[in-house]
Every structure is written in structure tokens, then in C-alpha cells.
C-alpha atoms as a PDB file:
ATOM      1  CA  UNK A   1       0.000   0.000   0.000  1.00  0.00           C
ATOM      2  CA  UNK A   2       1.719   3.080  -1.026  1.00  0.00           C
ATOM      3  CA  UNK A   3       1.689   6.229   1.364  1.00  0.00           C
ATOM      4  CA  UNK A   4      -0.611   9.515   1.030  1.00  0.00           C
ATOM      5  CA  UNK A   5       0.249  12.892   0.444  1.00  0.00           C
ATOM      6  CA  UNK A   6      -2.427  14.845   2.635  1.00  0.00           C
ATOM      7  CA  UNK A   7      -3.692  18.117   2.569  1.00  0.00           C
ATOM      8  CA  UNK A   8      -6.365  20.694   1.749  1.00  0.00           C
ATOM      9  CA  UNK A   9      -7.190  20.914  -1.824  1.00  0.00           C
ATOM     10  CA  UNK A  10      -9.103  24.429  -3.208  1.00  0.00           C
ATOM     11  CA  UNK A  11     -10.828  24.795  -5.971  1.00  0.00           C
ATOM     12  CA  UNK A  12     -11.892  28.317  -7.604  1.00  0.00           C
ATOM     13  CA  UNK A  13     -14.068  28.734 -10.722  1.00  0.00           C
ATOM     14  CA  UNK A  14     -17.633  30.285 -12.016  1.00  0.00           C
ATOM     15  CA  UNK A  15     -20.483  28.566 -10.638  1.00  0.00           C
ATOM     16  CA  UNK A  16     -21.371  26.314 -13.720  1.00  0.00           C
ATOM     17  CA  UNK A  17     -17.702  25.442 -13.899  1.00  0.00           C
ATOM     18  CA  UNK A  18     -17.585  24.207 -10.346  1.00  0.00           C
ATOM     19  CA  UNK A  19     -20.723  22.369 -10.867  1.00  0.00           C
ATOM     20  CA  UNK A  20     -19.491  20.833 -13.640  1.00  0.00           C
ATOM     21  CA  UNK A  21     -16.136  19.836 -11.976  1.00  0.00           C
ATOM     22  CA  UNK A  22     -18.342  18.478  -9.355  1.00  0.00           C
ATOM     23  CA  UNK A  23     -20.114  16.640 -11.161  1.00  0.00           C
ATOM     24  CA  UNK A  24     -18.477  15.264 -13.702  1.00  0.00           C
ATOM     25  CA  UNK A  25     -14.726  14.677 -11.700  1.00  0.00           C
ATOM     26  CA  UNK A  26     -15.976  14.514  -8.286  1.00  0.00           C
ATOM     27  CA  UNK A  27     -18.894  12.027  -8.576  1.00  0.00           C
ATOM     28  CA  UNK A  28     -21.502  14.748  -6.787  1.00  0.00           C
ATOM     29  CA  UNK A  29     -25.496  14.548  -7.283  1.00  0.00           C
ATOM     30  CA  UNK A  30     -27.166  17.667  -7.821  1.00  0.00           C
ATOM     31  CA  UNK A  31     -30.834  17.555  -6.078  1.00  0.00           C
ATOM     32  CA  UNK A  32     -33.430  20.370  -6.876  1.00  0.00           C
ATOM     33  CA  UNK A  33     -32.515  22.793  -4.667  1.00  0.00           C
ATOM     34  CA  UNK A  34     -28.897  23.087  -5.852  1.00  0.00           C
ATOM     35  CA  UNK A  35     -27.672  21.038  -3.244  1.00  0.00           C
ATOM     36  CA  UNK A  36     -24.550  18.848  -4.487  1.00  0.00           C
ATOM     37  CA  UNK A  37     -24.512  15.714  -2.537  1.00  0.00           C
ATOM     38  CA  UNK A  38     -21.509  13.356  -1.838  1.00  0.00           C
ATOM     39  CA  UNK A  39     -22.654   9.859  -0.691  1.00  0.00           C
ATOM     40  CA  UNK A  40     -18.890   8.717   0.393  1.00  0.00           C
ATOM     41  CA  UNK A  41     -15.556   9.802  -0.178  1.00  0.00           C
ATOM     42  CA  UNK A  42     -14.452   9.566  -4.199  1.00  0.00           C
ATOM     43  CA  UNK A  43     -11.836   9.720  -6.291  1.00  0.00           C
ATOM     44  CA  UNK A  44     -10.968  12.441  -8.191  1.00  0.00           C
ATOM     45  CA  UNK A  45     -11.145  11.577 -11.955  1.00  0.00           C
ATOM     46  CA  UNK A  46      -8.071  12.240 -13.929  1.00  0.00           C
ATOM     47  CA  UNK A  47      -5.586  11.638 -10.938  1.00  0.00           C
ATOM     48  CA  UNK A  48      -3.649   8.849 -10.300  1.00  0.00           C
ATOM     49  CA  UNK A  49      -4.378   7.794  -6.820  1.00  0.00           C
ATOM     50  CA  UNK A  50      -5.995  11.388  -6.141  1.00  0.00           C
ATOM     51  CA  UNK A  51      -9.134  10.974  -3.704  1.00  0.00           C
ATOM     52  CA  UNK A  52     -11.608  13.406  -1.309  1.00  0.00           C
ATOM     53  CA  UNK A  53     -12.441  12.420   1.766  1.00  0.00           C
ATOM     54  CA  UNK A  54     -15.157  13.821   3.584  1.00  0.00           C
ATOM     55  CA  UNK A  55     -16.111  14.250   7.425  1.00  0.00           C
ATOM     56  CA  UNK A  56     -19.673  13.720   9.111  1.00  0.00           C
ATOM     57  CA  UNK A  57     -19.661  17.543   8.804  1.00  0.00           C
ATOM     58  CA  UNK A  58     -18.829  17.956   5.237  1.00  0.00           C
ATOM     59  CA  UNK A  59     -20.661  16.013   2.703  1.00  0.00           C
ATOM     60  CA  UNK A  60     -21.920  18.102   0.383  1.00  0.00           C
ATOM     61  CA  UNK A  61     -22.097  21.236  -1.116  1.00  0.00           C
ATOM     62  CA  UNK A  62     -24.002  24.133  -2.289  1.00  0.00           C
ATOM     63  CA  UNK A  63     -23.530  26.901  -4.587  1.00  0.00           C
ATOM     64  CA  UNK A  64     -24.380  30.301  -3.330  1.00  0.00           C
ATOM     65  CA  UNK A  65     -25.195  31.782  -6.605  1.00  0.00           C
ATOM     66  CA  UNK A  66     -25.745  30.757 -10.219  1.00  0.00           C
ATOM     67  CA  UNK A  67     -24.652  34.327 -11.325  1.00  0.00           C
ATOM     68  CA  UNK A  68     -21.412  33.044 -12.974  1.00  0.00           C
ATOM     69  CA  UNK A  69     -19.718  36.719 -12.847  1.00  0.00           C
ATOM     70  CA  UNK A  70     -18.473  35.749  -9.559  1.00  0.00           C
ATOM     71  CA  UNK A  71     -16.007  33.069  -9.038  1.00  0.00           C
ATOM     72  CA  UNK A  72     -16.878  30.723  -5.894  1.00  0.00           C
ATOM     73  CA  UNK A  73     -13.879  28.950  -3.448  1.00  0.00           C
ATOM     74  CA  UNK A  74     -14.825  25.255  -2.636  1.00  0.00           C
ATOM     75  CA  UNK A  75     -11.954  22.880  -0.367  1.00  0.00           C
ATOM     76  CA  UNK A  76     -11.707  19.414   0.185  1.00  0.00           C
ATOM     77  CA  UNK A  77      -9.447  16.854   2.713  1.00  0.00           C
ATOM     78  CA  UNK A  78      -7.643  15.193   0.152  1.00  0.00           C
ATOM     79  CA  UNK A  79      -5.466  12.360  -0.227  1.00  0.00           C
ATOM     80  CA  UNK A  80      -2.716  11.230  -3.306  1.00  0.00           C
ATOM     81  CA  UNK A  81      -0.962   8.090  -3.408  1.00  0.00           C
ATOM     82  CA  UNK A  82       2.727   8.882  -3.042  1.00  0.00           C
ATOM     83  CA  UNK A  83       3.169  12.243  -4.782  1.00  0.00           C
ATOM     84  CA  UNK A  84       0.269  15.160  -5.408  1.00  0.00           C
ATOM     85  CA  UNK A  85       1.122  15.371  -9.505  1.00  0.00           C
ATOM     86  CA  UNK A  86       0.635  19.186 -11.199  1.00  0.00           C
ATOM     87  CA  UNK A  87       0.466  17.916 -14.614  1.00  0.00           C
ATOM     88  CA  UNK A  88      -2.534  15.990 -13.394  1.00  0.00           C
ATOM     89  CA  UNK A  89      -4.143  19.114 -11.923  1.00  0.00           C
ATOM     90  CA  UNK A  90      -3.144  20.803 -14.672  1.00  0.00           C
ATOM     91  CA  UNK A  91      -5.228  18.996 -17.161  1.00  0.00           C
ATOM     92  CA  UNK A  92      -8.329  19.029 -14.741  1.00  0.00           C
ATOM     93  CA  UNK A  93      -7.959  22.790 -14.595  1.00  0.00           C
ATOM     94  CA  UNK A  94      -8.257  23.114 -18.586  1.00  0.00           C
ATOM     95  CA  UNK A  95     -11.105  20.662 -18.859  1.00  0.00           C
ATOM     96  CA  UNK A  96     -13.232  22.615 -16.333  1.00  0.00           C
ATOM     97  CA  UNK A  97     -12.479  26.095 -16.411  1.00  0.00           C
ATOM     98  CA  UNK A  98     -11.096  25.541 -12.395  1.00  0.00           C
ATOM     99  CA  UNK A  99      -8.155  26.847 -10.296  1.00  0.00           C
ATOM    100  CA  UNK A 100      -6.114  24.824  -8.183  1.00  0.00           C
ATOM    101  CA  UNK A 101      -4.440  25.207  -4.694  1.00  0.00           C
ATOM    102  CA  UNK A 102      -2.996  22.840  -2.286  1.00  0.00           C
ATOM    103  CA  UNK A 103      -0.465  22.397   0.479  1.00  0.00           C
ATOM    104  CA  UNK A 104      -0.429  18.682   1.442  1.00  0.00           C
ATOM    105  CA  UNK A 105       2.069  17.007   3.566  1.00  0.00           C
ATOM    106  CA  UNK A 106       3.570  13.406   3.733  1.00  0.00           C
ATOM    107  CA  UNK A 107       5.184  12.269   7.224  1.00  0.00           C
ATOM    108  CA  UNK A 108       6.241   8.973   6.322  1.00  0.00           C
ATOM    109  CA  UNK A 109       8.592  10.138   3.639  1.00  0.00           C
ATOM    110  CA  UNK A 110       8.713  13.734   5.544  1.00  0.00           C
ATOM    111  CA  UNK A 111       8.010  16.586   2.657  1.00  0.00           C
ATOM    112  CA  UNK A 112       5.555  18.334   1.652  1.00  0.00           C
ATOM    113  CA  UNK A 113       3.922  19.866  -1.522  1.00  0.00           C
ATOM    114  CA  UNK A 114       2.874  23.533  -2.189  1.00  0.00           C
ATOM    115  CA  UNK A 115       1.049  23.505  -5.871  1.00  0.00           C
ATOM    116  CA  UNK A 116      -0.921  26.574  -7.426  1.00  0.00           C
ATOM    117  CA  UNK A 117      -2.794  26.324 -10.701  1.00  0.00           C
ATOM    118  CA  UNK A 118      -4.749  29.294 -12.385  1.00  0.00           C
ATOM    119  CA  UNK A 119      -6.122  29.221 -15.766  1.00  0.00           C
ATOM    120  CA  UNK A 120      -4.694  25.704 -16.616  1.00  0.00           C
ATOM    121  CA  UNK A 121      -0.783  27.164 -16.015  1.00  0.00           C
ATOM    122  CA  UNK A 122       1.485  26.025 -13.263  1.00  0.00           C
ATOM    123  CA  UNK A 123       1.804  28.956 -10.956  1.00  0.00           C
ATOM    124  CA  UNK A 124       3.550  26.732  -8.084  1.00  0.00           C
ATOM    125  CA  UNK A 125       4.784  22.961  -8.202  1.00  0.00           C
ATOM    126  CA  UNK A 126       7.433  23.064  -4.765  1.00  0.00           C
ATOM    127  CA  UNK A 127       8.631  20.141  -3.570  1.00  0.00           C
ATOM    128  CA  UNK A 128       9.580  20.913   0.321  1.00  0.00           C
ATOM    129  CA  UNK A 129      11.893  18.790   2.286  1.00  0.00           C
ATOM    130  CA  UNK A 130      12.622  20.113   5.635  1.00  0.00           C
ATOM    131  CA  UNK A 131      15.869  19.195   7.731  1.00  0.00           C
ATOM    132  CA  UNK A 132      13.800  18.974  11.160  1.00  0.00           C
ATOM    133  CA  UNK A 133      10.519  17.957   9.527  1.00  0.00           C
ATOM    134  CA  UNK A 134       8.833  17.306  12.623  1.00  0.00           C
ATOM    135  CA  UNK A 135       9.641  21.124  13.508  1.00  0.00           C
ATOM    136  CA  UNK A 136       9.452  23.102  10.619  1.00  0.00           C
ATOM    137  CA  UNK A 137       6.426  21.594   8.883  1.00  0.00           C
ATOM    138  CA  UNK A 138       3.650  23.211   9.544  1.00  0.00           C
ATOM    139  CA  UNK A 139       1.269  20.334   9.516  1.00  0.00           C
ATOM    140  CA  UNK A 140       3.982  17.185  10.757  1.00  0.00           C
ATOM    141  CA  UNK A 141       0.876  14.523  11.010  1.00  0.00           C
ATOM    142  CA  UNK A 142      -0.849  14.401   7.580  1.00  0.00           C
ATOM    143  CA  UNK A 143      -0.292  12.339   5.390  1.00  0.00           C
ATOM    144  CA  UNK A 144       1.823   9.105   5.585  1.00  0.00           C
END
């Protein structure tokens, strides 16, 4: 069983974008009042070993507004076996109109990833290795 890079994973976009991403990558129902419902955690399509895990206090979402001039902020727990890969969040961001930001961390191996993608172009893809990762890592237990 391989080890998990762990971390928060946000995800910017129009309304109809995120919906779609949602939808379509994420696995989410939409019922009639907008609501888009998670039944479990899921994998995220189009990553290898990518996954969202939800809490008994986060299992679903809902879009404030349909008005697509504004650009919502939705984040996730999220898991990758072994590495978090840009490329793969890269092509996710091009299909569905999305931006991408996550800092996940992986104590068995002891780094940690910062990654930014905006408008399908890699902003950020750091690869952090700490000498005294149990101090200097701001978040020492994820991951693993």
C-alpha cells in the first residue's frame, strides 16, 4: 500500500464550472434545490491515486449563486498516493475552467507539496523537504 500525500485541496471557478467539476470529476449529485450531494468519499477523476475524503460535517455542497460573474472557493481533505502530480491538476484545470491550490504534507517520507494552478498554467509545483521535519512543517501529522 503506497503512502498519502495529505492536505487541503481548493478549488476556484464560475459557478457552472464548479458544478461541472463536481459533477463530472468529483462524482456529486445535484438535487433540486442546488444542493450537491456526496454519498462517500471519491476519487478524483483524472488523478492517479488522487481521492476526497469527507467528514460527518462535510458532505456536500451548495452553490451560493448561479450568477457566474463571480467566481466561488470550494476545499476538500484530500489524499494522493505517493506524490500530489501538477500535470494531473493541470489537465483538470483546462477541462473545467477551475483553479487549483494545495499544500499537502507526507510524514512517512517527511516533505511536503505547495502547488498553485490558475487558468490551466502552473503557478507553483514546490517540492519541500525540511531538515527537522517534525519542527518546521507546519502540519507534521498528515499524510503518511
Amino acid at each position: 500500500m503506497p503512502n498519502y500525500v495529505e492536505g487541503t485541496l481548493k478549488v476556484r471557478g464560475r459557478s457552472s464550472d464548479l458544478q461541472r467539476f463536481l459533477t463530472e470529476a468529483c462524482h456529486a449529485v445535484s438535487d433540486d434545490t442546488g444542493l450537491l450531494v456526496f454519498e462517500s468519499d471519491t476519487i478524483l477523476e483524472g488523478t492517479s491515486g488522487g481521492f476526497i475524503v469527507f467528514n460527518d460535517s462535510i458532505n456536500d455542497i451548495f452553490i451560493v449563486d448561479d450568477d457566474d460573474a463571480y467566481e466561488d472557493v470550494i476545499f476538500f481533505n484530500y489524499y494522493q498516493a505517493c506524490d500530489i502530480q501538477a500535470a494531473e491538476l493541470k489537465k483538470l484545470s483546462e477541462a473545467y475552467n477551475v483553479d487549483f491550490k494545495i499544500f499537502g504534507c507526507e510524514m512517512a517520507m517527511q516533505f511536503a507539496r505547495d502547488i498553485e494552478i490558475i487558468k490551466g498554467k502552473i503557478l507553483k509545483n514546490d517540492y519541500i523537504e525540511y531538515e527537522d521535519y517534525f519542527w518546521e512543517c507546519p502540519f507534521p501529522d498528515l499524510g503518511g
